[in-house]
Protein backbone atom coordinates (compact mmCIF):
# COMPACT_ATOMS: atom_id res chain seq x y z
CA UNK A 1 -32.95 -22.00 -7.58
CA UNK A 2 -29.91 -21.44 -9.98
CA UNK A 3 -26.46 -21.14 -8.57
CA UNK A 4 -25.02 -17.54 -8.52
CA UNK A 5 -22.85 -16.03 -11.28
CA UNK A 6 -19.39 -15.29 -10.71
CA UNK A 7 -17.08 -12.75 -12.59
CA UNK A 8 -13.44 -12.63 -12.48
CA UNK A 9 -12.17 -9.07 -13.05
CA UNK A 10 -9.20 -7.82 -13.69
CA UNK A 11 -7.10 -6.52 -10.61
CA UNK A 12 -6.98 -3.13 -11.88
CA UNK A 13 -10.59 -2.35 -11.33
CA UNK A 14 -11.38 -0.94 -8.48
CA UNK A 15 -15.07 -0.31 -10.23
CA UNK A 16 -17.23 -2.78 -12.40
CA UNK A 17 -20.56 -2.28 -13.81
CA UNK A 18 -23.71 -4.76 -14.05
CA UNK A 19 -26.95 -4.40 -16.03
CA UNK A 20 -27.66 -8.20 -15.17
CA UNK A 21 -26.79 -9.50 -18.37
CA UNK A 22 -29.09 -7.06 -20.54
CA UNK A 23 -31.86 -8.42 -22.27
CA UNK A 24 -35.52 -8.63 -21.14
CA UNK A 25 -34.33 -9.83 -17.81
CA UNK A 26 -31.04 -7.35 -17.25
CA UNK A 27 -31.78 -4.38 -14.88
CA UNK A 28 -30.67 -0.52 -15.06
CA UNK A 29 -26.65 -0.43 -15.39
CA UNK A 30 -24.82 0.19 -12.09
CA UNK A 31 -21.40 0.49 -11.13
CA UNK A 32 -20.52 -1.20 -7.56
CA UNK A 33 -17.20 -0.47 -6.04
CA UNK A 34 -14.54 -2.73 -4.51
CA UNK A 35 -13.55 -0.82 -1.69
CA UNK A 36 -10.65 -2.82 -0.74
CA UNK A 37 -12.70 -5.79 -0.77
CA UNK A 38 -11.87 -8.92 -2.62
CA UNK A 39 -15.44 -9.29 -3.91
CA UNK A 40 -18.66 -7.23 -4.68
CA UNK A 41 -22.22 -8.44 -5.33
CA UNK A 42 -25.17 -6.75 -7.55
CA UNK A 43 -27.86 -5.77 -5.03
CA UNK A 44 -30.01 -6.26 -7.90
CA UNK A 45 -29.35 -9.70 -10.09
CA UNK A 46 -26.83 -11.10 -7.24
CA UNK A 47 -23.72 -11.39 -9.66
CA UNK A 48 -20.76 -11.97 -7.61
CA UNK A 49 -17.57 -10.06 -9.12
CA UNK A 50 -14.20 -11.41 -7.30
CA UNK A 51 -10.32 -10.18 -8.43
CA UNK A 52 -8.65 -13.14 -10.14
CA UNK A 53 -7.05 -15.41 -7.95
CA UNK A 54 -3.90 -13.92 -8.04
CA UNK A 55 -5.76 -10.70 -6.38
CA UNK A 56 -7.56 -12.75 -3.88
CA UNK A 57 -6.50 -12.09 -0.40
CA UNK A 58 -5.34 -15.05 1.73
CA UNK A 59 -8.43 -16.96 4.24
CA UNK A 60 -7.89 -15.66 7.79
CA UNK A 61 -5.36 -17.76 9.47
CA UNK A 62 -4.04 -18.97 6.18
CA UNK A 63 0.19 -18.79 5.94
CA UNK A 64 1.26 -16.59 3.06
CA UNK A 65 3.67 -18.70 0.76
CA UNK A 66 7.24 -18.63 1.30
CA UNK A 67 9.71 -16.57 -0.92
């Protein structure tokens, strides 16, 4: 089994779109939406989109860096 793709978007998008890489093996395009969520996978090809790191929200329990 391969390992999953992951896709770093912008932090800006609140919306990205997937056709599975296009090709003989893409699928039809689809948008998925973030909904306040720090990542979003393709129901169809499993593509994992996550905000760059600098989006990411902290791990539960995790201690937000002082400044």
């Amino acid at each position: 089994m391969s390992e999953r793709e992951i896709i770093e978007v912008d932090d800006a998008e609140e919306t990205v779109g997937c056709d599975g890489g296009g090709g003989p093996l893409g699928h039809p395009l689809i948008y998925l939406r973030f909904e306040g969520k720090p990542e979003v996978d393709c129901y169809y090809c499993s593509r994992r989109f996550v905000y760059k790191p600098e989006r990411a929200e902290p791990a539960a329990g995790a201690r937000a860096p002082a400044g």
